[in-house]
Protein backbone atom coordinates (compact mmCIF):
# COMPACT_ATOMS: atom_id res chain seq x y z
CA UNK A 1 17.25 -24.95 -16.61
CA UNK A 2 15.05 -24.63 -13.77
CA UNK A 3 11.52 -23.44 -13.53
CA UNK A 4 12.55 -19.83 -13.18
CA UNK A 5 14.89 -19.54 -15.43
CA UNK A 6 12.53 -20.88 -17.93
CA UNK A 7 9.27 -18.53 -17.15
CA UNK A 8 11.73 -15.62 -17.48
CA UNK A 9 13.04 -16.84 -21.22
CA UNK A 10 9.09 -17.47 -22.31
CA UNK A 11 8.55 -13.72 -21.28
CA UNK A 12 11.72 -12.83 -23.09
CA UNK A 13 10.63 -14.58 -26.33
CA UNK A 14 6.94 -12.87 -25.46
CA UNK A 15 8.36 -9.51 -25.63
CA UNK A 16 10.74 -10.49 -28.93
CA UNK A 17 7.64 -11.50 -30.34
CA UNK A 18 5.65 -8.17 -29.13
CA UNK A 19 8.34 -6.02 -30.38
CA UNK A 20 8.94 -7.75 -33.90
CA UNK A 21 4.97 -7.66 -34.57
CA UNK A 22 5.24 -3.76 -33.32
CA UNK A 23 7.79 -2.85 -35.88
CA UNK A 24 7.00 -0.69 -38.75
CA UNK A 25 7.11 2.52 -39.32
CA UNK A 26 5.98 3.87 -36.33
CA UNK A 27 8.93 2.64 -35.20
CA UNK A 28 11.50 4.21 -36.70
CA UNK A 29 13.75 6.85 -34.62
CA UNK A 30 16.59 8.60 -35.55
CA UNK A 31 20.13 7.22 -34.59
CA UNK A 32 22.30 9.41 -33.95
CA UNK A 33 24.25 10.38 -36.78
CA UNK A 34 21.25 9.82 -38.94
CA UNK A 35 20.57 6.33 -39.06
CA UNK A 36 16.92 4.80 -38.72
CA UNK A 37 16.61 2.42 -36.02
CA UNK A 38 13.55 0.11 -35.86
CA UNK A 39 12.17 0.27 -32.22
CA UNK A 40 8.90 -0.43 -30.49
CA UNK A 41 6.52 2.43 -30.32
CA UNK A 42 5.48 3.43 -26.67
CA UNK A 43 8.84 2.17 -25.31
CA UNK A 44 10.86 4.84 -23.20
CA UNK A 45 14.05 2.87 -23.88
CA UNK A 46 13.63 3.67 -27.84
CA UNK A 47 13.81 6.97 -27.85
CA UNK A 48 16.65 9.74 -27.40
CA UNK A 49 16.45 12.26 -24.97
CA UNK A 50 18.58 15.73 -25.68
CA UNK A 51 20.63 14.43 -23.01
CA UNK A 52 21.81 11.53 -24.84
CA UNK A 53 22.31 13.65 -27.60
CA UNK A 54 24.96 15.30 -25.64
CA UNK A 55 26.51 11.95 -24.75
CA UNK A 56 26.73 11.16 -28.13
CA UNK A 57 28.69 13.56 -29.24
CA UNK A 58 31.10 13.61 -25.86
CA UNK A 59 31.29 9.32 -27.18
CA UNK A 60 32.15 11.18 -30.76
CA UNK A 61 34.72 13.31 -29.56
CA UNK A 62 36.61 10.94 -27.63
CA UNK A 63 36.47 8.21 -30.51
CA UNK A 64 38.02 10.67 -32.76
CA UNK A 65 40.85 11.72 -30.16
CA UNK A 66 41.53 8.09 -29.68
CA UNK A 67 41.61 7.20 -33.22
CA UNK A 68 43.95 10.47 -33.41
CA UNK A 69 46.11 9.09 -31.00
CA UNK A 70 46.22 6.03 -32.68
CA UNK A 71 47.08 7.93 -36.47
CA UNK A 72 49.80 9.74 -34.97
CA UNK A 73 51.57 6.13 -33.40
CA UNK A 74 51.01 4.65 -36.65
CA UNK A 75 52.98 8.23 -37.95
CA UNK A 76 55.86 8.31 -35.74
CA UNK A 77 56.12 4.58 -36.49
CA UNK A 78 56.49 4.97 -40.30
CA UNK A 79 58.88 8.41 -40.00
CA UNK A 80 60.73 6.40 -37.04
CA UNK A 81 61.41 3.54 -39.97
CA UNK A 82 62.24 5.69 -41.80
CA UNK A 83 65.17 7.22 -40.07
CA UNK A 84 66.49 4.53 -39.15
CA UNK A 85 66.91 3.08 -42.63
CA UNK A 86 68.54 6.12 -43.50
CA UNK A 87 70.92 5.76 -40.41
CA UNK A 88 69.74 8.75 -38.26
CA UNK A 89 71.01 6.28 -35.33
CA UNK A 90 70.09 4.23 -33.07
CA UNK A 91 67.26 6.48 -30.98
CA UNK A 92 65.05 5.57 -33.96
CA UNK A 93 64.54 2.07 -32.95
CA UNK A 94 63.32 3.13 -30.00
CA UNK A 95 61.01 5.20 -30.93
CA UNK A 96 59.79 2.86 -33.53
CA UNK A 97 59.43 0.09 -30.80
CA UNK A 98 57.09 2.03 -28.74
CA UNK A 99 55.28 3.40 -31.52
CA UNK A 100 54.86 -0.07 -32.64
CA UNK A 101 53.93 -1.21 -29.48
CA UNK A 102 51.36 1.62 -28.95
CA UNK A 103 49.72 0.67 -32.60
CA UNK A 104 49.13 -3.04 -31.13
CA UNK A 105 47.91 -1.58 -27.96
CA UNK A 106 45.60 1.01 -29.39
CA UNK A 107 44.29 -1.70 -31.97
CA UNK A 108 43.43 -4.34 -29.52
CA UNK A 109 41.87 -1.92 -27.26
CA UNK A 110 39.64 -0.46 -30.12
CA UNK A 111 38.52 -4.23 -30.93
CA UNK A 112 37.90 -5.20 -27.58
CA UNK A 113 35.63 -1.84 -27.00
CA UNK A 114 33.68 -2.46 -30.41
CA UNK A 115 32.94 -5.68 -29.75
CA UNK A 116 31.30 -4.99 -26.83
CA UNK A 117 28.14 -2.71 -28.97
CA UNK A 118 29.07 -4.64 -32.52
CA UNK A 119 30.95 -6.47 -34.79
CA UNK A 120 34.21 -4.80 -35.41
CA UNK A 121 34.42 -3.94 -39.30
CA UNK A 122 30.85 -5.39 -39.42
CA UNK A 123 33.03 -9.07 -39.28
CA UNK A 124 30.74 -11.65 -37.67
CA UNK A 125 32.84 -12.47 -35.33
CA UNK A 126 32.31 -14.96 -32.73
CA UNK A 127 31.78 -13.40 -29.01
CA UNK A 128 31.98 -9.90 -30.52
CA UNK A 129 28.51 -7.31 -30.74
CA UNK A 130 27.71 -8.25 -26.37
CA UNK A 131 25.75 -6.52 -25.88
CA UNK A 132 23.17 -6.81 -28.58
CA UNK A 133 23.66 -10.00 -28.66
CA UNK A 134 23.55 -10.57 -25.36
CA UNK A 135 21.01 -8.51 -23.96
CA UNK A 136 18.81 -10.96 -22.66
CA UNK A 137 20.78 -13.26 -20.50
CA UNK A 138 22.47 -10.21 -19.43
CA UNK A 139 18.57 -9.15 -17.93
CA UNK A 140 18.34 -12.23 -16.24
CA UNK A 141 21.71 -12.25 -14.82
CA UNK A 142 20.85 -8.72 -13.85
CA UNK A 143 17.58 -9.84 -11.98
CA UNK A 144 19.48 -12.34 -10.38
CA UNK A 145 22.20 -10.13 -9.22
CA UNK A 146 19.42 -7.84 -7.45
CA UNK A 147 17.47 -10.57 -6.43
CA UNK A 148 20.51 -12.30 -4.58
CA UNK A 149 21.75 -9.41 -3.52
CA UNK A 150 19.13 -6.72 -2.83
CA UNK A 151 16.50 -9.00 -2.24
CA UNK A 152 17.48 -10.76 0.28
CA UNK A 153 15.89 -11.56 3.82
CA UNK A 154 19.21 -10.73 5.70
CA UNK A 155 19.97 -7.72 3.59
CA UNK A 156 16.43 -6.48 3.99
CA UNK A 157 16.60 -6.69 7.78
CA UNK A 158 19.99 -5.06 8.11
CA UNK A 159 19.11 -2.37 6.38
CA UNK A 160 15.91 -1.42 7.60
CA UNK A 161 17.03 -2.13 11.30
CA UNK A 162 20.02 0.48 10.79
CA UNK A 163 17.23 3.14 9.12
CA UNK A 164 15.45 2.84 12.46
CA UNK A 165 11.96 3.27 10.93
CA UNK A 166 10.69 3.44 14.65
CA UNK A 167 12.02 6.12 15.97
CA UNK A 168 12.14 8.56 12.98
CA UNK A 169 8.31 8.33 12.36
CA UNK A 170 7.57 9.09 15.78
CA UNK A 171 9.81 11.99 16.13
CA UNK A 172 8.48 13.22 12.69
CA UNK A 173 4.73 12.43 13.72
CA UNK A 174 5.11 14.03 17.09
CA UNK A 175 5.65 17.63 15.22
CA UNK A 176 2.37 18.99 15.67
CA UNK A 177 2.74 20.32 12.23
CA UNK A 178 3.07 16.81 11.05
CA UNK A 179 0.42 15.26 13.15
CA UNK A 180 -1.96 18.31 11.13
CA UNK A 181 -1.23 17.10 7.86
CA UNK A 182 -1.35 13.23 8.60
CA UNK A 183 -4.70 13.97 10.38
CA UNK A 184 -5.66 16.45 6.96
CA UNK A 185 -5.03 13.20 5.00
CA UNK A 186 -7.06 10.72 6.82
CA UNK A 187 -9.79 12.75 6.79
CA UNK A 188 -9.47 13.03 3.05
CA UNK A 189 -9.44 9.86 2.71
CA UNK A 190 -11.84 8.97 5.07
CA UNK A 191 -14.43 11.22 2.79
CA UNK A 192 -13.23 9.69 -0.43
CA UNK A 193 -13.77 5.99 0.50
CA UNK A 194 -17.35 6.89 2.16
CA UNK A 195 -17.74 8.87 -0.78
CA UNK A 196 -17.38 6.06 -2.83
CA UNK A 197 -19.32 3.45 -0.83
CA UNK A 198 -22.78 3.19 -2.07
CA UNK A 199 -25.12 4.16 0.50
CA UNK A 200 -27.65 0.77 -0.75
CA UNK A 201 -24.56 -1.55 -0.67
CA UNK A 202 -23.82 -0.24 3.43
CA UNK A 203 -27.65 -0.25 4.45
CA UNK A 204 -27.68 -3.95 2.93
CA UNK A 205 -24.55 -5.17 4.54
CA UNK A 206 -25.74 -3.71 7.85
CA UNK A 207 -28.92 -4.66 7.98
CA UNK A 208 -27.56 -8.19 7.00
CA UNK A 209 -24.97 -8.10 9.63
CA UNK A 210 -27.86 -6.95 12.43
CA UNK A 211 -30.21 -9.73 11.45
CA UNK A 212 -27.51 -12.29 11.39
CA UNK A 213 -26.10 -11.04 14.74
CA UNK A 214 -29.67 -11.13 16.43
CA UNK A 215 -30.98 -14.49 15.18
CA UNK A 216 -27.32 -16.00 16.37
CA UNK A 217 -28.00 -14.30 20.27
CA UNK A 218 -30.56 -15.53 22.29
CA UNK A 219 -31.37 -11.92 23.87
CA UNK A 220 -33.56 -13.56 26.90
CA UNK A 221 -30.81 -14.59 29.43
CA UNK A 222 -28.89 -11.27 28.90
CA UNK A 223 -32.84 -9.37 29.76
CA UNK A 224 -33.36 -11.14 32.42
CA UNK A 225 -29.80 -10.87 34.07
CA UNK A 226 -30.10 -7.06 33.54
CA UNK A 227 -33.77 -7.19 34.82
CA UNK A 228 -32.73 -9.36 37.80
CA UNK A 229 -29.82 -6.45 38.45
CA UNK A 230 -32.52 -3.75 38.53
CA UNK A 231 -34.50 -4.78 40.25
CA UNK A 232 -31.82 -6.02 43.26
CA UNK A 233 -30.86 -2.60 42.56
CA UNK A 234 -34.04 -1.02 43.59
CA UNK A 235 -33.48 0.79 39.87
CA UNK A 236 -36.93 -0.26 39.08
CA UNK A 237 -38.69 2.20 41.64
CA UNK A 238 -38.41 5.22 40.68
CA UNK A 239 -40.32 4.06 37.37
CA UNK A 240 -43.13 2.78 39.19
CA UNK A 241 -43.20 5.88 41.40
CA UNK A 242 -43.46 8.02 37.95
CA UNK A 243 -46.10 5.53 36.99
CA UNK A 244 -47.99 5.92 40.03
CA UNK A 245 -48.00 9.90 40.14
CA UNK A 246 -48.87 10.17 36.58
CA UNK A 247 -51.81 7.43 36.97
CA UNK A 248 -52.56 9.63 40.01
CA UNK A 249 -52.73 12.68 38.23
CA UNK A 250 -54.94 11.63 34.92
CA UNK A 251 -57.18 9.78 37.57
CA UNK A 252 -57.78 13.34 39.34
CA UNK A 253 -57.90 15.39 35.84
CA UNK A 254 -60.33 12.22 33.97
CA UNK A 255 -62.48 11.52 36.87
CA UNK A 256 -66.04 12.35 34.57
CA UNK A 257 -64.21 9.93 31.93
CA UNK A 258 -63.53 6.94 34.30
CA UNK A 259 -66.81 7.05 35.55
CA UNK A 260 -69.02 7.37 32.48
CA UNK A 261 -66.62 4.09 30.93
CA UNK A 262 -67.65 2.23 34.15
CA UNK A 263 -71.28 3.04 33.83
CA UNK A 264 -71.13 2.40 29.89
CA UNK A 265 -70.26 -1.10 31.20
CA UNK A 266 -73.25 -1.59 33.30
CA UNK A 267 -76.21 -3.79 32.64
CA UNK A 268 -79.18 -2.14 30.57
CA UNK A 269 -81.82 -3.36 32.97
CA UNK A 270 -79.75 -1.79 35.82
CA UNK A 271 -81.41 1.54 37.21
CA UNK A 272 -78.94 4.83 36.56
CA UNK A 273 -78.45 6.20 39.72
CA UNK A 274 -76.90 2.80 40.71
CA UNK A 275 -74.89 2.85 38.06
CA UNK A 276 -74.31 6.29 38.82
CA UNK A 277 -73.41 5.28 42.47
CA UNK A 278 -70.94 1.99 41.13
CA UNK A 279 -69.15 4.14 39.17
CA UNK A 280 -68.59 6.82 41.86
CA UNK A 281 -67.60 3.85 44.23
CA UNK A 282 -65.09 2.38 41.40
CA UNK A 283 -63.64 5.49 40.83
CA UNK A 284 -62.91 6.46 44.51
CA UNK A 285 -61.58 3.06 45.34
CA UNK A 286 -59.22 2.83 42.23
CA UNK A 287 -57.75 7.38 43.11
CA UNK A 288 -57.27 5.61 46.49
CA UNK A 289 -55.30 2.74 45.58
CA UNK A 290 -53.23 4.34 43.29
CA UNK A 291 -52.87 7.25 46.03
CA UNK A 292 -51.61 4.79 48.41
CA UNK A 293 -49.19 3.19 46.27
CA UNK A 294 -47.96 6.39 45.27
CA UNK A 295 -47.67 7.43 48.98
CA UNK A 296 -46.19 4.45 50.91
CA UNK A 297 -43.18 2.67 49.56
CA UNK A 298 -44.41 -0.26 51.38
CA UNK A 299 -47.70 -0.94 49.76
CA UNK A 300 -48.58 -4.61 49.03
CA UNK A 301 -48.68 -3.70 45.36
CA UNK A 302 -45.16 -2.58 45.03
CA UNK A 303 -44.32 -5.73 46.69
CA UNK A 304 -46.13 -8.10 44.52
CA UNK A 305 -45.02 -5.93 41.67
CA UNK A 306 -41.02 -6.53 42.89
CA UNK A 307 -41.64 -10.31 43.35
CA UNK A 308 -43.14 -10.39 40.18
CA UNK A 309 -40.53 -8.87 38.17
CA UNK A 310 -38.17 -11.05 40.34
CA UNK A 311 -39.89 -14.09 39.06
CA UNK A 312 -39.79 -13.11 35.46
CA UNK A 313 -35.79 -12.36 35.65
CA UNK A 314 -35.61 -15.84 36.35
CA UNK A 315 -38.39 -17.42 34.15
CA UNK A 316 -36.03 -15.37 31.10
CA UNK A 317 -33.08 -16.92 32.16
CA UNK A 318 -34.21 -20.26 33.15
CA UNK A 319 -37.64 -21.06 31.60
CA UNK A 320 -37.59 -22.57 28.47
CA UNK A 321 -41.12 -21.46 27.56
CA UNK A 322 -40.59 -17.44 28.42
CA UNK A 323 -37.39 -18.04 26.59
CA UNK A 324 -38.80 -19.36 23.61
CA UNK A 325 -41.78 -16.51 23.48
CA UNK A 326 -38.76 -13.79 23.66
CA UNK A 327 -37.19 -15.36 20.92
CA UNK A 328 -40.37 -15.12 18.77
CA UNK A 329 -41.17 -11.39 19.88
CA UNK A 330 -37.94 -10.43 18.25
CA UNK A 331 -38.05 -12.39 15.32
CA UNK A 332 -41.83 -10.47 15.33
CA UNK A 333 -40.15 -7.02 15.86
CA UNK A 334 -37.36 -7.90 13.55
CA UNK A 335 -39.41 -8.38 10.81
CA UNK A 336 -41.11 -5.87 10.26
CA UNK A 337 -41.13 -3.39 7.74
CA UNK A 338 -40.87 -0.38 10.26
CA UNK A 339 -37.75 -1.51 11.89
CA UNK A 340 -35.70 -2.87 8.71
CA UNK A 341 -36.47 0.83 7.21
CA UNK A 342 -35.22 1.90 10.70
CA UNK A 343 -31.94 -0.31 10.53
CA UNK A 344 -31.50 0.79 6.43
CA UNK A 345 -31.51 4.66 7.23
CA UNK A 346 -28.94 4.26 10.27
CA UNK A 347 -25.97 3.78 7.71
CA UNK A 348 -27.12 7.56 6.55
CA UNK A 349 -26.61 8.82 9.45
CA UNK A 350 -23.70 7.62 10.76
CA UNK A 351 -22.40 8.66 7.22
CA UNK A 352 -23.35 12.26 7.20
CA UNK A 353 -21.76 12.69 10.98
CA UNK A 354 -18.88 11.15 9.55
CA UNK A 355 -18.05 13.06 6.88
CA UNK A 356 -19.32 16.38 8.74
CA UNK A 357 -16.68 15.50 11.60
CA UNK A 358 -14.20 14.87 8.43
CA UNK A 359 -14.70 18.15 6.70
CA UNK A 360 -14.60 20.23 9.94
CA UNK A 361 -10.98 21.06 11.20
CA UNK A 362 -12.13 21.63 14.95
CA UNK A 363 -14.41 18.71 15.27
CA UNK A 364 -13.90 16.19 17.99
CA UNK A 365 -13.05 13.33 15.72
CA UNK A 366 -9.99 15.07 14.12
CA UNK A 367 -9.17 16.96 17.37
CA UNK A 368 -8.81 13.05 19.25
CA UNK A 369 -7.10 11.71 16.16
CA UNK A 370 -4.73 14.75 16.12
CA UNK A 371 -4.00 14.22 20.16
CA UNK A 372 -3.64 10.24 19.29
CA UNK A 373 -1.14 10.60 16.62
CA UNK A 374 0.91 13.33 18.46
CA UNK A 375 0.68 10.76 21.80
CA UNK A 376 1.73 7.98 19.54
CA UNK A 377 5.09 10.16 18.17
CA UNK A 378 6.18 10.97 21.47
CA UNK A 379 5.88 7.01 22.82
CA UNK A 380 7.72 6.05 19.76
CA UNK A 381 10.47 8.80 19.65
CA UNK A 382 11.18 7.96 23.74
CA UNK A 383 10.15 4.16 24.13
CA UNK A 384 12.51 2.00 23.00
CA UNK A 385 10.22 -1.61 23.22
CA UNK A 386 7.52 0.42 21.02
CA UNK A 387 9.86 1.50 18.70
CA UNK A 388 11.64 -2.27 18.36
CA UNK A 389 7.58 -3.19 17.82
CA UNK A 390 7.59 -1.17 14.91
CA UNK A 391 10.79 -1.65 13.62
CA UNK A 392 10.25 -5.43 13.89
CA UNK A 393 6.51 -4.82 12.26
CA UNK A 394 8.05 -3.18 9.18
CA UNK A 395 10.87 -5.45 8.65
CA UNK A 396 8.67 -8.03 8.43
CA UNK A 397 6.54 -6.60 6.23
CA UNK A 398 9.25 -6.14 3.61
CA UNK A 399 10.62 -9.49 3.98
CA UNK A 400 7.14 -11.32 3.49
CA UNK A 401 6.81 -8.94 0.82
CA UNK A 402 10.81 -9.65 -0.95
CA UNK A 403 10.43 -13.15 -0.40
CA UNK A 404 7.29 -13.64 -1.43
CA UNK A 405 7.06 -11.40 -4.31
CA UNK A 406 11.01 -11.39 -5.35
CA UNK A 407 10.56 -13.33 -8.64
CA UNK A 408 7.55 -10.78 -9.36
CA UNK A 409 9.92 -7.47 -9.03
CA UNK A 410 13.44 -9.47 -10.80
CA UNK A 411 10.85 -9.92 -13.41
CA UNK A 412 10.25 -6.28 -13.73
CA UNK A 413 14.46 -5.80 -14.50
CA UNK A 414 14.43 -9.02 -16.83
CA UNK A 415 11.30 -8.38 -18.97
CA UNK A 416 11.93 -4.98 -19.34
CA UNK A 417 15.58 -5.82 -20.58
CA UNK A 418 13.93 -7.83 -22.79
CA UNK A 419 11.37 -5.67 -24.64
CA UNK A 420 13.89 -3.45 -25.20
CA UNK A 421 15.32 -3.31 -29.06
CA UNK A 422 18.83 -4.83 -29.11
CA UNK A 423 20.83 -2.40 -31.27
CA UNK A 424 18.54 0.50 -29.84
CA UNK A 425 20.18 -0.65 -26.34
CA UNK A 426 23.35 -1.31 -27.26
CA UNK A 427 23.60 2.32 -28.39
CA UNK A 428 21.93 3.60 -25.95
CA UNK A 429 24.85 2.11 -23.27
CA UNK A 430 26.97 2.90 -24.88
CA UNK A 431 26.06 6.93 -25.19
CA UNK A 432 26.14 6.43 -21.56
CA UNK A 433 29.67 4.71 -20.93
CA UNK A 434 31.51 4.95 -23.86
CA UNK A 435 33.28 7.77 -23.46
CA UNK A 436 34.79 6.20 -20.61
CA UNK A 437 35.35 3.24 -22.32
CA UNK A 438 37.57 5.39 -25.38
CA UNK A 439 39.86 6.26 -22.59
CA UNK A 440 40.61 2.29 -22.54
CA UNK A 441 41.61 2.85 -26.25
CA UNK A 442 43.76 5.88 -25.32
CA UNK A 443 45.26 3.87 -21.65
CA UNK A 444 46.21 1.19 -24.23
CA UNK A 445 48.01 3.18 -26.51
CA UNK A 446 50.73 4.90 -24.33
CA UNK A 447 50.73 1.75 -21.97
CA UNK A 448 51.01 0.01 -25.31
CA UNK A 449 53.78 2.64 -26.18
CA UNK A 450 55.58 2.13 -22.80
CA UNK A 451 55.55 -1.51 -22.55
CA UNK A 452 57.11 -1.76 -26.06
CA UNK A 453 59.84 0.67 -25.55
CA UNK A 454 60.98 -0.75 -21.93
CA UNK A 455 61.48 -4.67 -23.55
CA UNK A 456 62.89 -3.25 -26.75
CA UNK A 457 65.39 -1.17 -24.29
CA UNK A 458 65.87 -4.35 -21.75
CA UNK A 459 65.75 -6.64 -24.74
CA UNK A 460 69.21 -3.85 -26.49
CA UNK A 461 70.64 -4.24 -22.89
CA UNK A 462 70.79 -7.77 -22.79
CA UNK A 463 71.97 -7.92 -26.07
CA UNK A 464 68.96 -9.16 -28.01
């Protein structure tokens, strides 16, 4: 017995065990014909629908016009005896030979059928009640069948290659109508699992993710490549020209102010009005430099300001010290309370502009995943390489899944076989196939009937 073979009997003898301990009576159902029958409660297989009531008596029927058939043989036998013995002539043995013949045929027939569901005459006979008896190994012959035959790799592929999963989902997605409700259902879905999602869980796994990500990049080559870009650029001017015209301007409007900070400054022991006079000096020197730089894109201080923002691209991509001092300014910035609250609260954002995008029809989100799933149906209804992508996607799909998981779903066939009650099954098939099998009982008695008549007649013409 190999491995299989042998998990698949322990479940079996599980589910005996289950069903024998479940007995009681809970358990009891009517058989038809009034008969309790001990069954497990809960099972679907132990119980009767109206529809196999029906059955049941169609099965009833037929076993009493077979059984008819076979009185009225057994009649024409005995009156066909009869008459001959009391020399109505020779027609009566051959009526009594096929009569005979049809008794033999009907009875064999009716044992063979019986012994399929029970013991015929309630006779312990050996290979008789199958079914019943049988029920198990026919479960696991069962799962075997479907796993050989259904489950197979080649069988999979064949048949979902003639399906042509490709090109029937993109002509159904490409109906606009479809591409509304597939869209309807993401967003649905989209709002259930963001629904579902705790918002503490999100702002910790982000926040995580953001730390991690920044302490793992050094961000002082990739500043100072950008900064180096700028400022080759000549991006970098029009700041300092908004600098200079708004230093300009608060010089002109805070003139009082920069003069009263310069003379605050001054010595005690230093007369006013000279103070007075330094500051006026200060001020009118510092409104004319910044007036100059302002004015003439050439000034010296632009210049040094260019080569120094030159030098300091370089120094972050290349100095080790200016490197290291980035590094700690964003560790610094990092950690602080401000701008973890700051990364925490983004995830409630992005959620709420999610889920508004989701719940509104004419949004942009759903409008550009509407457009992408009707784009997609039309490639894969017309493009025969996407839809062999998809085709070949799915197939293998089901064949990881079938070979992977085929013991898993035979298992479903040969444990549910076995948890089901034995004589509950057995009746139970048979409601469903035994009125066809009565018409074996009926078959056998004319063929019966007819194969005893033609070798009584060839056995009279011979001379037997």
């Amino acid at each position: 017995m190999c491995v299989g073979d042998r998990e698949r009997v322990e479940r079996m003898e599980s589910a005996k065990a289950d069903q024998t301990d479940g007995a009681g009576p809970e358990g009891q159902h009517a058989r038809p014909g009034g008969a309790a029958n001990r069954t497990v409660p809960g099972r679907a297989m132990n119980s009767f629908s109206p529809a196999d009531e029906e059955k049941f008596r169609g099965v009833r029927r037929m076993k009493l016009t077979a059984t008819g058939l076979l009185l009225f043989v057994a009649v024409v036998y005995v009156l066909a005896k009869w008459a001959g013995n009391s020399g109505a002539g020779a027609w009566t043995g051959y009526v009594a030979a096929a009569a005979e013949a049809g008794m033999v045929g009907a009875l064999a027939d009716w044992f063979a059928v019986t012994a399929l569901f029970r013991h015929p005459l309630g006779i312990p006979i050996p290979h008789t009640a199958i079914i019943p008896t049988k029920k198990d190994q026919l479960g696991v012959s069962l799962g075997e069948f479907v796993g050989e035959n259904f489950l197979s790799r080649d069988v999979v592929r064949q048949r979902l290659r003639a399906v042509g999963i490709g090109s029937r989902l993109g002509t159904w997605l490409a109906d606009p109508d479809h591409a509304d409700r597939v869209t309807a259902e993401l967003a649905t879905a989209l709002r259930g699992a963001l629904a579902v999602l705790r918002d503490s869980d999100v702002q910790a796994v982000v926040g995580e993710a953001i730390n991690r990500r920044a302490d793992a990049q050094e961000i002082a080559p990739g500043i100072g490549k950008m900064l180096e870009k700028v400022v080759a650029d000549g991006g970098h001017r029009r700041v300092v020209d908004l600098i200079c015209v708004r230093a300009h301007d608060w010089l002109v409007f805070h003139n009082d102010q920069v003069m009263d900070a310069v003379q605050g400054g001054a010595p005690g022991w230093t007369p006013r009005f000279v103070d007075k006079r330094v500051g006026e000096r200060v001020y009118k020197e510092l409104l004319r430099f910044v007036t100059e730089m302002r004015d003439m894109p050439a000034h010296p201080a632009r210049g040094a300001l260019d080569r120094f923002l030159t030098d300091f691209a370089s120094d972050l991509q290349s100095d080790t010290d200016t490197r290291a001092r980035v590094e700690n300014l964003k560790r610094e910035v990092l950690g602080r309370g401000e701008v973890q609250d700051l990364i925490a609260s983004a995830w409630s954002s992005v959620r709420l502009m999610i889920v508004s995008a989701a719940e509104d029809e004419r949004s942009e989100l759903r409008l550009r995943v509407r457009a992408s799933l009707l784009s997609l149906g039309a490639r894969m209804a017309t493009d025969a390489k996407l839809q062999a992508k998809v085709d070949g996607w799915v197939e293998g799909a089901a064949v990881y899944v079938v070979t992977t998981y085929r013991d898993e779903i035979t298992s479903l066939i040969t444990d549910t076989v076995a948890g089901w009650d034995a004589e509950h099954t057995s009746k139970k098939i048979e409601a469903h196939i035994g009125r066809d099998l009565q018409f074996i009982r009926i078959n056998g008695t004319v063929v019966g009937s007819l194969a005893g008549l033609l070798i009584y007649a060839v056995s009279r013409a011979l001379g037997a």
